[in-house]
PDB file of N, CA and C in Angstrom:
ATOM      1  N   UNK A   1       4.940 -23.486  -2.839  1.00  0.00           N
ATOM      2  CA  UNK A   1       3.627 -23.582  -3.441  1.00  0.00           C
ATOM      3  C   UNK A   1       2.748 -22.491  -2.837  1.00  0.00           C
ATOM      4  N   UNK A   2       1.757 -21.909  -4.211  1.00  0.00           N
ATOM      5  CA  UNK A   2       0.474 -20.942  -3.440  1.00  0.00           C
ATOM      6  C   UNK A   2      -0.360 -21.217  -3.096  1.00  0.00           C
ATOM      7  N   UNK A   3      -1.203 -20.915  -2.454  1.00  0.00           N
ATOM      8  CA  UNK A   3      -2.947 -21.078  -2.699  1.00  0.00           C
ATOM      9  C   UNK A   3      -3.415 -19.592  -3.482  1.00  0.00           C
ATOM     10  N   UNK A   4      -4.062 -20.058  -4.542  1.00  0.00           N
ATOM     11  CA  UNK A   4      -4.493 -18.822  -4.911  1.00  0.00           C
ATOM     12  C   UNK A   4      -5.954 -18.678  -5.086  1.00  0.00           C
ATOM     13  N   UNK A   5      -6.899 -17.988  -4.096  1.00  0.00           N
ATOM     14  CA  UNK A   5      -8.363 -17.338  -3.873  1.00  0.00           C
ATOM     15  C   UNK A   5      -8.824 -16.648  -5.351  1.00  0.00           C
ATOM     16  N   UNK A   6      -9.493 -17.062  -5.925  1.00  0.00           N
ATOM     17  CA  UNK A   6     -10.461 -16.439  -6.798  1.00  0.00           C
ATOM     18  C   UNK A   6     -11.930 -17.105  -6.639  1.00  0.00           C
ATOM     19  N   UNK A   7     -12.928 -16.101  -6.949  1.00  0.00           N
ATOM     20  CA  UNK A   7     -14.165 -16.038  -6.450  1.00  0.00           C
ATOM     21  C   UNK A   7     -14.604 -17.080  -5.997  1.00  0.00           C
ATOM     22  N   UNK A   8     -13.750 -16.975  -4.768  1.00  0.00           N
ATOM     23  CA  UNK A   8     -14.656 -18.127  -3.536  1.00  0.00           C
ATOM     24  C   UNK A   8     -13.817 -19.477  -3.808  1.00  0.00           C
ATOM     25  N   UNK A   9     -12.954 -19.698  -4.367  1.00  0.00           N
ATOM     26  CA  UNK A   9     -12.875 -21.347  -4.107  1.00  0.00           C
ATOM     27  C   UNK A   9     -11.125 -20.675  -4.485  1.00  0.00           C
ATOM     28  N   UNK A  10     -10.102 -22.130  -3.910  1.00  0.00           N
ATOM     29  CA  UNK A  10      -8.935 -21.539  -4.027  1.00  0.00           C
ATOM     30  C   UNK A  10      -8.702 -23.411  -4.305  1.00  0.00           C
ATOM     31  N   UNK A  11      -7.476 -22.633  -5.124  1.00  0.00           N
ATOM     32  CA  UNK A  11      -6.686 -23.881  -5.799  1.00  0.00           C
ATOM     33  C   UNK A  11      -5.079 -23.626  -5.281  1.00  0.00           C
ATOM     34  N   UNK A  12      -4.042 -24.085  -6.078  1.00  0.00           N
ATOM     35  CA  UNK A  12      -2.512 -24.186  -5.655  1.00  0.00           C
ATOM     36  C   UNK A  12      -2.261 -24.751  -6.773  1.00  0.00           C
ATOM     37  N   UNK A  13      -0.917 -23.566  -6.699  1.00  0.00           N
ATOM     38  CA  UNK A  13      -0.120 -23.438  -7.655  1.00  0.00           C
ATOM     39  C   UNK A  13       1.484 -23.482  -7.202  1.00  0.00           C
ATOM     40  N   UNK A  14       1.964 -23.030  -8.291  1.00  0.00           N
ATOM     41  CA  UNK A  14       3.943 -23.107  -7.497  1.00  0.00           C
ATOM     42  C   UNK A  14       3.952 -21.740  -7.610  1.00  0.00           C
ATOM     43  N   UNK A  15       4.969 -20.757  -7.101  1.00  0.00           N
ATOM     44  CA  UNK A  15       5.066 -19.385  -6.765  1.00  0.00           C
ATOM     45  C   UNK A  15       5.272 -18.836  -7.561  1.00  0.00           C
ATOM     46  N   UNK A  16       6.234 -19.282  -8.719  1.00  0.00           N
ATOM     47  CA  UNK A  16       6.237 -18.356  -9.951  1.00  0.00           C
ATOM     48  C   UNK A  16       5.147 -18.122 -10.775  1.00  0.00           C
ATOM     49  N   UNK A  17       3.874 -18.961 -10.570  1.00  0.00           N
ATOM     50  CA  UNK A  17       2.972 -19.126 -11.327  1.00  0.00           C
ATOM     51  C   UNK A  17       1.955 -17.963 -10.809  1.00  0.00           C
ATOM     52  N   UNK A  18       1.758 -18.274  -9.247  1.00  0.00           N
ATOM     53  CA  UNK A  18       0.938 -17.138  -8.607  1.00  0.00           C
ATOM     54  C   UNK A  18       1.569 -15.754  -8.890  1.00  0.00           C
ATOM     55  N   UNK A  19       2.521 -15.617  -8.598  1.00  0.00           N
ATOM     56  CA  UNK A  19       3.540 -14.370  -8.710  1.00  0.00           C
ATOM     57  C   UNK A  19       3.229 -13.591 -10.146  1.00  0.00           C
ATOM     58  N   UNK A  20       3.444 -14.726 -11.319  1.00  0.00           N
ATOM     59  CA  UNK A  20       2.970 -14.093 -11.909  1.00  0.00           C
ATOM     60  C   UNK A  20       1.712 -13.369 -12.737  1.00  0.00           C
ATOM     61  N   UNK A  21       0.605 -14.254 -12.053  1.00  0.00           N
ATOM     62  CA  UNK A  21      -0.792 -14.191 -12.391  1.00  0.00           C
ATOM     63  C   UNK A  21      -0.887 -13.022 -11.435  1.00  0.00           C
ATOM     64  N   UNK A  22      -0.482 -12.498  -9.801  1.00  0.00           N
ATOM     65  CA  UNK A  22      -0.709 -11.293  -9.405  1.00  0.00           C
ATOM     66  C   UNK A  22      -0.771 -10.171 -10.408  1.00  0.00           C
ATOM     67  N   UNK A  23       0.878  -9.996 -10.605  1.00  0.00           N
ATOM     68  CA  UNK A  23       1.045  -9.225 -11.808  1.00  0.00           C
ATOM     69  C   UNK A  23       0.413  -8.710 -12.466  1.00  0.00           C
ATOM     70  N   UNK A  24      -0.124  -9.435 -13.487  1.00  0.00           N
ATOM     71  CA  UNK A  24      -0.772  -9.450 -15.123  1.00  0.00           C
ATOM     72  C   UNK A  24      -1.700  -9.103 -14.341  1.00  0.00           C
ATOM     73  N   UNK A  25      -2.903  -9.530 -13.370  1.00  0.00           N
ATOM     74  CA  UNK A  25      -3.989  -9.259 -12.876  1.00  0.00           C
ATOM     75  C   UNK A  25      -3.739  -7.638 -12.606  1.00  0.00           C
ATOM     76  N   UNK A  26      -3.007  -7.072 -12.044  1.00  0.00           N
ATOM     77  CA  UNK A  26      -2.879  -5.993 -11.412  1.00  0.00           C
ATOM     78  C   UNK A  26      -2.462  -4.772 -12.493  1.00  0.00           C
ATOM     79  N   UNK A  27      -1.799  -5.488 -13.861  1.00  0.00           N
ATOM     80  CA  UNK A  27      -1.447  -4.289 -14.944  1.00  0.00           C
ATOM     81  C   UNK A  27      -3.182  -4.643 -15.688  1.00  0.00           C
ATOM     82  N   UNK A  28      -3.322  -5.231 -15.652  1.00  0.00           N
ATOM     83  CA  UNK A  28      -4.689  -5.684 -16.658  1.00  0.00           C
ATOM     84  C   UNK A  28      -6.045  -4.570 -16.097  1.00  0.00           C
ATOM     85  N   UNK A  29      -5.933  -4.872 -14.530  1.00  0.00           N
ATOM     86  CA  UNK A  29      -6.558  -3.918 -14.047  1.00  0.00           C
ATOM     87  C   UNK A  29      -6.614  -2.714 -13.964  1.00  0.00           C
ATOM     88  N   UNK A  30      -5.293  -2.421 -14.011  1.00  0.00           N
ATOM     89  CA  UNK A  30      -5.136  -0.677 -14.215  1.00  0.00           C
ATOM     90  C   UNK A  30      -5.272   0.087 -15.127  1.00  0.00           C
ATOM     91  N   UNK A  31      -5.090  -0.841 -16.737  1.00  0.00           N
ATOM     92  CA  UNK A  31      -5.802  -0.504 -17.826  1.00  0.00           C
ATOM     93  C   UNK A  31      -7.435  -0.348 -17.856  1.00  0.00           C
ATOM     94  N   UNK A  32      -8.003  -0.796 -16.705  1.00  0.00           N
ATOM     95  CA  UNK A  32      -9.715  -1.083 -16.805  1.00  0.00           C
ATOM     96  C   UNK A  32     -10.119  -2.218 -17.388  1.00  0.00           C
ATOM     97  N   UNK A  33      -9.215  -3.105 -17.941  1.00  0.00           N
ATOM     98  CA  UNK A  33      -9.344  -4.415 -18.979  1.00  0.00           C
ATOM     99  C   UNK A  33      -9.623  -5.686 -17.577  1.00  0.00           C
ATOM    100  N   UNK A  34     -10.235  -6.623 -18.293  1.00  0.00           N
ATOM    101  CA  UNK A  34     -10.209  -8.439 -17.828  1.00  0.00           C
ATOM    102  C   UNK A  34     -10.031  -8.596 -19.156  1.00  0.00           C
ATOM    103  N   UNK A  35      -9.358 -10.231 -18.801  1.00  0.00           N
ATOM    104  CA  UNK A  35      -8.978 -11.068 -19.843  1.00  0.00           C
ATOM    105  C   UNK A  35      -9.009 -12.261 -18.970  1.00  0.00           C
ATOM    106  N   UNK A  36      -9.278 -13.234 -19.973  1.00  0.00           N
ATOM    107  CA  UNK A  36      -9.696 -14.725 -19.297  1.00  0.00           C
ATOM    108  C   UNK A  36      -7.926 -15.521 -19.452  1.00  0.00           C
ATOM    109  N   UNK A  37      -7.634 -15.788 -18.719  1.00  0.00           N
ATOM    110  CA  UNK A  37      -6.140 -16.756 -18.397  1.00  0.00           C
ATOM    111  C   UNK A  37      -6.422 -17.829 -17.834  1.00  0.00           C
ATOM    112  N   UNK A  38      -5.367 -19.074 -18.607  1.00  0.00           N
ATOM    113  CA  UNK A  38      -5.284 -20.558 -18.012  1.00  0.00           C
ATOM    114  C   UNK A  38      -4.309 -20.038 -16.941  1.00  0.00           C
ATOM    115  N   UNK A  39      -4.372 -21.440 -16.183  1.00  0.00           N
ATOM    116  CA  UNK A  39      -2.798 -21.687 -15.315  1.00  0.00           C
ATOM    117  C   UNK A  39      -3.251 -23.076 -14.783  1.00  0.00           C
ATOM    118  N   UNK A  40      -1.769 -23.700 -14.675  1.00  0.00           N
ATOM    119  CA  UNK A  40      -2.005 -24.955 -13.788  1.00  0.00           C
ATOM    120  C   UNK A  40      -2.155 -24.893 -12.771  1.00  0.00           C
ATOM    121  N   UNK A  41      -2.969 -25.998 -12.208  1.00  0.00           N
ATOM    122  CA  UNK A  41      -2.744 -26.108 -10.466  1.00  0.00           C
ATOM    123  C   UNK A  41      -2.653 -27.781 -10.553  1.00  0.00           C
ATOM    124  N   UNK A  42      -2.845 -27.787  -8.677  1.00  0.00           N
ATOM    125  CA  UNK A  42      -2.387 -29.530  -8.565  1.00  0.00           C
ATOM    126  C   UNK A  42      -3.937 -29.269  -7.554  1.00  0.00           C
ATOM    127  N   UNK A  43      -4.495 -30.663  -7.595  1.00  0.00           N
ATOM    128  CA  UNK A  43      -5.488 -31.104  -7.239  1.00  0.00           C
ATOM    129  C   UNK A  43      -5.359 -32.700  -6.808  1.00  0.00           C
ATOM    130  N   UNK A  44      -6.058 -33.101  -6.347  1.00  0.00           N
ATOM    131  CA  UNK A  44      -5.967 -34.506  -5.199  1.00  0.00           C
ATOM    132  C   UNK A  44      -5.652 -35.378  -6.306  1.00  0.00           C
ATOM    133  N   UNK A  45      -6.394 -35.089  -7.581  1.00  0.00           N
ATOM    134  CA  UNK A  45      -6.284 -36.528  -8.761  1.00  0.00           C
ATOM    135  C   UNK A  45      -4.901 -35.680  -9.559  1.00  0.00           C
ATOM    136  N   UNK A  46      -4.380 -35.198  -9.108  1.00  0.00           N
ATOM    137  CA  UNK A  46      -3.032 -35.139 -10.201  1.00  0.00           C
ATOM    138  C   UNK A  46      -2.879 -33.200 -10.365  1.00  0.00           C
ATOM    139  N   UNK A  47      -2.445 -32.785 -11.907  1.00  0.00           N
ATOM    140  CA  UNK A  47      -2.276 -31.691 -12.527  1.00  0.00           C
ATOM    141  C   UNK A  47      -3.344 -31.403 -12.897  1.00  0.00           C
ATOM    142  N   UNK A  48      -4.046 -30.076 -13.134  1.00  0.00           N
ATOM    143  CA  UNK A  48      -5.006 -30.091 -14.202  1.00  0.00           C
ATOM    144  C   UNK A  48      -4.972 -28.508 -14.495  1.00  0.00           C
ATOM    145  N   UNK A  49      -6.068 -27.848 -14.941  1.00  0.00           N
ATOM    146  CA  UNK A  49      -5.808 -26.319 -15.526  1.00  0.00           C
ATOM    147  C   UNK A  49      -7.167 -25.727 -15.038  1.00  0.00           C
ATOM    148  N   UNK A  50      -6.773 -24.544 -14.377  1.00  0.00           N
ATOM    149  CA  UNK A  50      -8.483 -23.506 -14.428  1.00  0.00           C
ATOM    150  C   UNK A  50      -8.175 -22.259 -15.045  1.00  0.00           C
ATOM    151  N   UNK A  51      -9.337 -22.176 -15.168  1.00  0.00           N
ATOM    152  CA  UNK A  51      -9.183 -21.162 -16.096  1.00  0.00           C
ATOM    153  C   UNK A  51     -10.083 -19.690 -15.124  1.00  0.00           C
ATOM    154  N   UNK A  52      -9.293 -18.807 -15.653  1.00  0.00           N
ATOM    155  CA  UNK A  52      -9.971 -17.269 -14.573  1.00  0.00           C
ATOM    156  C   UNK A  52     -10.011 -16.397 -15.626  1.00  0.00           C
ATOM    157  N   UNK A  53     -11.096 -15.252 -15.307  1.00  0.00           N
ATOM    158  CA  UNK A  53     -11.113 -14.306 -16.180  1.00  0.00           C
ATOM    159  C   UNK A  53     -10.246 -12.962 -14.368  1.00  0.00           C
ATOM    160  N   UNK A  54      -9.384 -12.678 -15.546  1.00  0.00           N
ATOM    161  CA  UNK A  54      -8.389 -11.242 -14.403  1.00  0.00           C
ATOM    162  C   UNK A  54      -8.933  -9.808 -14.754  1.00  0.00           C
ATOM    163  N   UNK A  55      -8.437  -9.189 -13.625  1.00  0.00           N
ATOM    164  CA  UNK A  55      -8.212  -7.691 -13.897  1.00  0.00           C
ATOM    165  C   UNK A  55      -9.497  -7.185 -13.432  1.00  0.00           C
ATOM    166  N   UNK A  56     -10.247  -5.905 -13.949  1.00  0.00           N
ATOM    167  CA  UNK A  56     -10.944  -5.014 -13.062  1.00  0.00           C
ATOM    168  C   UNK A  56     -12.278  -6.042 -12.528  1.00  0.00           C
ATOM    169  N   UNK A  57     -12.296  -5.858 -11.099  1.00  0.00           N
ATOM    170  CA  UNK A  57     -13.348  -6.619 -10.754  1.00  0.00           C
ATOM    171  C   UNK A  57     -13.143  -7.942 -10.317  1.00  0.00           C
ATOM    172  N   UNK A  58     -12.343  -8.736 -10.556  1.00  0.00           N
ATOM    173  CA  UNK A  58     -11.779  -9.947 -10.326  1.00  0.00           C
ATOM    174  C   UNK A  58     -10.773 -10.153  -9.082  1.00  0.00           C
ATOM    175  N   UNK A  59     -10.788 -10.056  -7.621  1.00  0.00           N
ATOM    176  CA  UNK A  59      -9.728 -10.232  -6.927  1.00  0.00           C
ATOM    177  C   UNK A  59      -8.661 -11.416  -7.220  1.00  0.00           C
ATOM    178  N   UNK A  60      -7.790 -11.206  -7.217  1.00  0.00           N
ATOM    179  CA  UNK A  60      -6.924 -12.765  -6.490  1.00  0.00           C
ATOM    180  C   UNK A  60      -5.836 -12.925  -5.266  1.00  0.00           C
ATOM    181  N   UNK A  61      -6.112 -13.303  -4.859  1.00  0.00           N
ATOM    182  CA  UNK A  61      -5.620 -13.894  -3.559  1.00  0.00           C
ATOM    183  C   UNK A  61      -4.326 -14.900  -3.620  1.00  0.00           C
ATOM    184  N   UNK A  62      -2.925 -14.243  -3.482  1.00  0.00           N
ATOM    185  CA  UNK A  62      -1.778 -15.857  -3.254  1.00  0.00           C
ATOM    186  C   UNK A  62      -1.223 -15.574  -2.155  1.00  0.00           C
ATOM    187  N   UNK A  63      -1.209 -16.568  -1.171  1.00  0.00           N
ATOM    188  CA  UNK A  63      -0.680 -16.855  -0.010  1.00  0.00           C
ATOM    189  C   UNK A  63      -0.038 -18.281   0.011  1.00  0.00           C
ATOM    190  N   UNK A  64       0.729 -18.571   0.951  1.00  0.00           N
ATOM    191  CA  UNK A  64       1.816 -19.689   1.136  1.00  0.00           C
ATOM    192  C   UNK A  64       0.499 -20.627   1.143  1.00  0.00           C
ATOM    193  N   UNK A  65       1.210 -21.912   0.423  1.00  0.00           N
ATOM    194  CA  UNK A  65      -0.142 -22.954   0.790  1.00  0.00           C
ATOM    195  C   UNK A  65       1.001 -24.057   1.639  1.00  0.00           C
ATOM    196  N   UNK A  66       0.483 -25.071   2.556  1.00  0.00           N
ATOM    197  CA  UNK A  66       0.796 -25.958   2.977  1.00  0.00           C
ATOM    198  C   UNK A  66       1.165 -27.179   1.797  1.00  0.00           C
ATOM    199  N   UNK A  67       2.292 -27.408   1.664  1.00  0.00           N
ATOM    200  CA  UNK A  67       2.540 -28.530   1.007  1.00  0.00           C
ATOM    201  C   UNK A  67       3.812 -29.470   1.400  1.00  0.00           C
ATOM    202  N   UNK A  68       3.540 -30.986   0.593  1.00  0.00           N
ATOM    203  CA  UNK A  68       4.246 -31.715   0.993  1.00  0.00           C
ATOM    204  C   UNK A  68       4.578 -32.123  -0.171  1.00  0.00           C
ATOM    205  N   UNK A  69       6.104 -33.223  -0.113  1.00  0.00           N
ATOM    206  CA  UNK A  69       6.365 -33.701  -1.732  1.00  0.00           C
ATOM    207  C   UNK A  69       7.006 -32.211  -2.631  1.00  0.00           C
ATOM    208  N   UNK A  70       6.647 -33.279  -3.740  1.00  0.00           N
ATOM    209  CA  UNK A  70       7.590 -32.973  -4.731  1.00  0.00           C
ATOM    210  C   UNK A  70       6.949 -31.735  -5.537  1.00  0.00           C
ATOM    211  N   UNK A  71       7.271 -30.407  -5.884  1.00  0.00           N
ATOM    212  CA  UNK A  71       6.874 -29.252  -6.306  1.00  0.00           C
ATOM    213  C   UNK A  71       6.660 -29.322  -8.159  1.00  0.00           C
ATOM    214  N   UNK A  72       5.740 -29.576  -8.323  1.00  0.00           N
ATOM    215  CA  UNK A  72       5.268 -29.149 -10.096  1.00  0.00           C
ATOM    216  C   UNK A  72       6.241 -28.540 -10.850  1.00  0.00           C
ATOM    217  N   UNK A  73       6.717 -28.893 -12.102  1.00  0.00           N
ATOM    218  CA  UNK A  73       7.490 -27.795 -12.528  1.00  0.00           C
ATOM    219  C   UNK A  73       6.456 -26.759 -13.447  1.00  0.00           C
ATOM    220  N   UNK A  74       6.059 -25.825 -13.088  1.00  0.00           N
ATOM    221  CA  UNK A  74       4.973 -24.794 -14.599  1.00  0.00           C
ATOM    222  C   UNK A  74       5.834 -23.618 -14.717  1.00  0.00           C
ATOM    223  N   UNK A  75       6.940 -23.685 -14.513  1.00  0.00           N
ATOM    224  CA  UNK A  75       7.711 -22.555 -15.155  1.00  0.00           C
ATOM    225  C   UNK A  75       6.989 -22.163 -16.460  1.00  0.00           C
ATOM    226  N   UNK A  76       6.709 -22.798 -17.417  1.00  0.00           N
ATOM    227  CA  UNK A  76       6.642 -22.649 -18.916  1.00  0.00           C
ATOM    228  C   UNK A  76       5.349 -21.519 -18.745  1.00  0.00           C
ATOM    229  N   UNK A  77       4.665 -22.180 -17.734  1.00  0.00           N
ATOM    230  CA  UNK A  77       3.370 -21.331 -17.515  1.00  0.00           C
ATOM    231  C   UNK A  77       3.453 -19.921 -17.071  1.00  0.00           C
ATOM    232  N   UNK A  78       4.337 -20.135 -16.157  1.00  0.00           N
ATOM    233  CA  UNK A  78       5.113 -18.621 -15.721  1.00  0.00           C
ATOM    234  C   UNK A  78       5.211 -17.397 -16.847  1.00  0.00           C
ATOM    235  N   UNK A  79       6.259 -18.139 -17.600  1.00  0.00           N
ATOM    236  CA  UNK A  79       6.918 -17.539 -18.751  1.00  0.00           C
ATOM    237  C   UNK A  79       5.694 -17.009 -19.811  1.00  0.00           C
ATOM    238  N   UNK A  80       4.672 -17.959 -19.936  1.00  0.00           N
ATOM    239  CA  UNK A  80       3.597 -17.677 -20.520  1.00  0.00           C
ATOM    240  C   UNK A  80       3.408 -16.907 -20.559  1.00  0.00           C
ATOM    241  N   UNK A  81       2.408 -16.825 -19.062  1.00  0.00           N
ATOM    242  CA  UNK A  81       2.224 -15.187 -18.163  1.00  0.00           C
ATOM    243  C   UNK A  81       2.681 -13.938 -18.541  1.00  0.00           C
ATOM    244  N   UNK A  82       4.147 -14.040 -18.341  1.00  0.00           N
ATOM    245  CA  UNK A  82       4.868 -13.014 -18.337  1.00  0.00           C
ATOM    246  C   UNK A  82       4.929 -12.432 -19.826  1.00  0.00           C
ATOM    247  N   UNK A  83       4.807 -12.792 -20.801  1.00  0.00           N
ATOM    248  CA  UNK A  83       5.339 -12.630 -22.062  1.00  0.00           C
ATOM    249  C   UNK A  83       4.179 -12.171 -22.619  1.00  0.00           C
ATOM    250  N   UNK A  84       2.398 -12.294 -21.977  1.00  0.00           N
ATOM    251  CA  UNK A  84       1.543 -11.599 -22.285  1.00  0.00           C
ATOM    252  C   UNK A  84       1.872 -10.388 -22.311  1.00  0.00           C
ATOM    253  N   UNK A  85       0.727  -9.701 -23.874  1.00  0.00           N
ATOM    254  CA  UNK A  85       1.531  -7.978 -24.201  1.00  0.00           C
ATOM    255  C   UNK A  85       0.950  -7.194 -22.701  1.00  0.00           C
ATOM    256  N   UNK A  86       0.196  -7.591 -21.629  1.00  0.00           N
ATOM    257  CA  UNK A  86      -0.389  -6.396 -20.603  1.00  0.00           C
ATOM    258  C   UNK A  86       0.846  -6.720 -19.325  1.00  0.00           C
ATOM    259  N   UNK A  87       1.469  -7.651 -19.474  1.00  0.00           N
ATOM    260  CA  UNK A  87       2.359  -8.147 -18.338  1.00  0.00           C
ATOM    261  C   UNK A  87       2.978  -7.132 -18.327  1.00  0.00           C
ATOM    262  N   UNK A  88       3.455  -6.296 -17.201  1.00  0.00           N
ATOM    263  CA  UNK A  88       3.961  -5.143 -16.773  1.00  0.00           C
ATOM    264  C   UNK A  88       5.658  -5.232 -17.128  1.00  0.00           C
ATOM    265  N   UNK A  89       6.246  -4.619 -17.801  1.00  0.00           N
ATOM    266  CA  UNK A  89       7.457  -4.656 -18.074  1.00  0.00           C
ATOM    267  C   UNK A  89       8.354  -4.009 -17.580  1.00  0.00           C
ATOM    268  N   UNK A  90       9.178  -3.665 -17.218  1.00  0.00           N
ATOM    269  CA  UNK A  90      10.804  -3.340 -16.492  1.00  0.00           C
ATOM    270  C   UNK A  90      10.870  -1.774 -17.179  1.00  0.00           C
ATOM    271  N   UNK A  91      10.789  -0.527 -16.419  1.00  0.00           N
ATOM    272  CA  UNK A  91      10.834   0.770 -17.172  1.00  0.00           C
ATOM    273  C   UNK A  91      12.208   0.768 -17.821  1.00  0.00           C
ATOM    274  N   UNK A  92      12.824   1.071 -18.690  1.00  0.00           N
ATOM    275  CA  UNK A  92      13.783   1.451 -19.105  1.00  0.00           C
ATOM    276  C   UNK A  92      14.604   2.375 -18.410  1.00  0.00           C
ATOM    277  N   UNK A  93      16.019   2.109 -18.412  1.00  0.00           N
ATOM    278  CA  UNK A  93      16.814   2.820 -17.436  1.00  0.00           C
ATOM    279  C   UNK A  93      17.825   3.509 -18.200  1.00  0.00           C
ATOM    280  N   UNK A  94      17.936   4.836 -17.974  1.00  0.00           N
ATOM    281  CA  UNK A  94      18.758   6.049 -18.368  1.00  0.00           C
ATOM    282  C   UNK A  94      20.169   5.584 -17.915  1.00  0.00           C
ATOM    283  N   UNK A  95      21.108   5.287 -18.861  1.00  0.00           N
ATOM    284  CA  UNK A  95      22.589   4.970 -18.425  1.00  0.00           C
ATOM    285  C   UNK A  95      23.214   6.586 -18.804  1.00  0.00           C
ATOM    286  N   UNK A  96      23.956   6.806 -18.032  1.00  0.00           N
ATOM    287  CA  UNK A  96      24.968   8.429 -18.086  1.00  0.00           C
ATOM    288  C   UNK A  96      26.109   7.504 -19.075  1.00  0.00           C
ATOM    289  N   UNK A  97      26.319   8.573 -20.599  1.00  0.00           N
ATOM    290  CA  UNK A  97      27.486   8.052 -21.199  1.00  0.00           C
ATOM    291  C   UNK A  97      28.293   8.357 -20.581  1.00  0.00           C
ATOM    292  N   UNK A  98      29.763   7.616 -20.256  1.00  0.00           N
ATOM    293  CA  UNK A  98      30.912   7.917 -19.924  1.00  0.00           C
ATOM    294  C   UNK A  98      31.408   9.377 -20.229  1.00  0.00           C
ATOM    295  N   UNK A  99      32.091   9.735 -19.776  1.00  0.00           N
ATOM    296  CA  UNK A  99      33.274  10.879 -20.326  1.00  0.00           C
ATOM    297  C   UNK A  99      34.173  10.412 -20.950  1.00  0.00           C
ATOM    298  N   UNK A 100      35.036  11.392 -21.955  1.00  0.00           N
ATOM    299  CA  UNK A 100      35.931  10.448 -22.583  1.00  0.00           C
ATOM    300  C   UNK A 100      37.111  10.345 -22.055  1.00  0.00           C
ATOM    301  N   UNK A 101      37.185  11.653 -21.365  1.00  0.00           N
ATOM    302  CA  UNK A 101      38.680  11.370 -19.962  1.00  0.00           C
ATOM    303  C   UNK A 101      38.336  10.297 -19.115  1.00  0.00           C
ATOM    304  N   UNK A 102      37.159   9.477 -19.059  1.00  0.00           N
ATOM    305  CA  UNK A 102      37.385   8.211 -17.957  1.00  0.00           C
ATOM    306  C   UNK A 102      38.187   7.204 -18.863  1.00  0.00           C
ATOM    307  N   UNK A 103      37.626   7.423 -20.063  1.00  0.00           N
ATOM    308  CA  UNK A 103      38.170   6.307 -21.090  1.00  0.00           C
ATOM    309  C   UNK A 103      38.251   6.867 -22.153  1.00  0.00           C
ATOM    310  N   UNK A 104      39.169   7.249 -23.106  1.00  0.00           N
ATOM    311  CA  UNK A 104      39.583   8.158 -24.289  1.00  0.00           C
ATOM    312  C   UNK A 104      39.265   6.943 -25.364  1.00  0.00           C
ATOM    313  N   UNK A 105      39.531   5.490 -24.719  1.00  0.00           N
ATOM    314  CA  UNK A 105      39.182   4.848 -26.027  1.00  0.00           C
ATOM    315  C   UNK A 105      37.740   4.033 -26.484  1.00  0.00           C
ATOM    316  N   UNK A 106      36.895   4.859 -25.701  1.00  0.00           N
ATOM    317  CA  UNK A 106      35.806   4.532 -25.206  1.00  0.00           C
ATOM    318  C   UNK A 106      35.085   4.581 -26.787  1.00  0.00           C
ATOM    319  N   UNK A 107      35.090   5.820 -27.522  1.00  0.00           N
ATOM    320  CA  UNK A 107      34.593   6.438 -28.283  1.00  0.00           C
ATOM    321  C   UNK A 107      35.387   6.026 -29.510  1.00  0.00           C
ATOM    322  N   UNK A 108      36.267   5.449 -29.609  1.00  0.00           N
ATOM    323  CA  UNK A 108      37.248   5.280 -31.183  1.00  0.00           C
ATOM    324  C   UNK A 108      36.282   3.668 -31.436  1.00  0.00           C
ATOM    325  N   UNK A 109      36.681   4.127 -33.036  1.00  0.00           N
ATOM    326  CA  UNK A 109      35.655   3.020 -33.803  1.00  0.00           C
ATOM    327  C   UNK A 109      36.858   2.528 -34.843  1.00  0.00           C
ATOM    328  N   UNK A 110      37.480   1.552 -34.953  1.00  0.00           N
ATOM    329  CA  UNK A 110      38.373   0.870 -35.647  1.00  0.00           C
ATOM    330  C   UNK A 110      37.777   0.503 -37.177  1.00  0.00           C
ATOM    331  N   UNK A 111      36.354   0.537 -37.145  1.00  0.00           N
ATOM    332  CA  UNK A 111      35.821   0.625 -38.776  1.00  0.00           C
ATOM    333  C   UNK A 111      35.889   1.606 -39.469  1.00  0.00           C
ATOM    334  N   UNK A 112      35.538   2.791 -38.711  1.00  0.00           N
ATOM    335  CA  UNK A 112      35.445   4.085 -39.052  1.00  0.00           C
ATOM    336  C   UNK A 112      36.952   4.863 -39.146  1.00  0.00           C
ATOM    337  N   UNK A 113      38.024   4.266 -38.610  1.00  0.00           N
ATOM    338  CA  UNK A 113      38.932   4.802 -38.311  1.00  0.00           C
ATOM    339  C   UNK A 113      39.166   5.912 -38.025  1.00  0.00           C
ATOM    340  N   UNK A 114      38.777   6.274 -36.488  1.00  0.00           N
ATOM    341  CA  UNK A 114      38.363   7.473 -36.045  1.00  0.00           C
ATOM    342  C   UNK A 114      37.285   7.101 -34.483  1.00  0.00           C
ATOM    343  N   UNK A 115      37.123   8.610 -34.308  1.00  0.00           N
ATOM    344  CA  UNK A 115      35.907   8.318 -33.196  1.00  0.00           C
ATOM    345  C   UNK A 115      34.785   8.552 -33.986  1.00  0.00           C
ATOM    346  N   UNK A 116      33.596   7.491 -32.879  1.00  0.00           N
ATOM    347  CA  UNK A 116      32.320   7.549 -33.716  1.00  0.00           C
ATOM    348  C   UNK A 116      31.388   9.045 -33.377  1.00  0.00           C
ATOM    349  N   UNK A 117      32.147   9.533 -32.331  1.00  0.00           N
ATOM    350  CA  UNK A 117      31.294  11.086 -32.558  1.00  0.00           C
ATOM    351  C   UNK A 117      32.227  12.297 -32.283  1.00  0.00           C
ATOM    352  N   UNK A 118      32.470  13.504 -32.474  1.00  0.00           N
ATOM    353  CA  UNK A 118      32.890  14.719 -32.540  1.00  0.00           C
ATOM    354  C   UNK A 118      33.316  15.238 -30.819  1.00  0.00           C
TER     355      UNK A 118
END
């Protein structure tokens, strides 16, 4: 579980949740953008939701929080997060095509009957 600091008062969350509200906060910001985001937290009377506006101007703060018991599941919330269009995405990675002397049958296409390139 986190504690996560926004302006002045801090709540708790589970780590994937903080983890990913860092994130989004930090691509949101670098665009110059805020945007207002839910997330769950746990509070003395149970579950409930706050709501933050992120990104330029807005710190947030997640550090380990002290907890006991049984851990929330908000994956879904996570996933939420993440699937926002500013959520920072995975650069694309340059694969080297094979040679065809590593594998000659690398390149043959059984539809085409033949190889698929020259």
């Amino acid at each position: 579980m986190r504690s996560v600091t926004y302006a002045g008062e801090t709540v708790t969350t589970t780590d994937d949740v903080a983890e990913a509200l860092v994130q989004l906060t930090a691509s949101i910001a670098a665009e110059g953008q805020a945007e207002a985001v839910s997330i769950p937290i746990v509070t003395d009377g149970g579950e409930e939701e706050a709501e933050l506006v992120i990104g330029v101007g807005n710190d947030v703060l997640s550090a380990p929080a002290d907890w006991t018991g049984e851990e929330p599941d908000f994956s879904w919330a996570a996933e939420e997060l993440r699937q926002h269009k500013r959520f920072p995405q995975a650069p694309a990675i340059a694969v080297e095509q094979p040679s065809e002397d590593a594998n000659p049958d690398a390149f043959w296409d059984p539809d085409l009957d033949g190889f698929t390139r020259a």
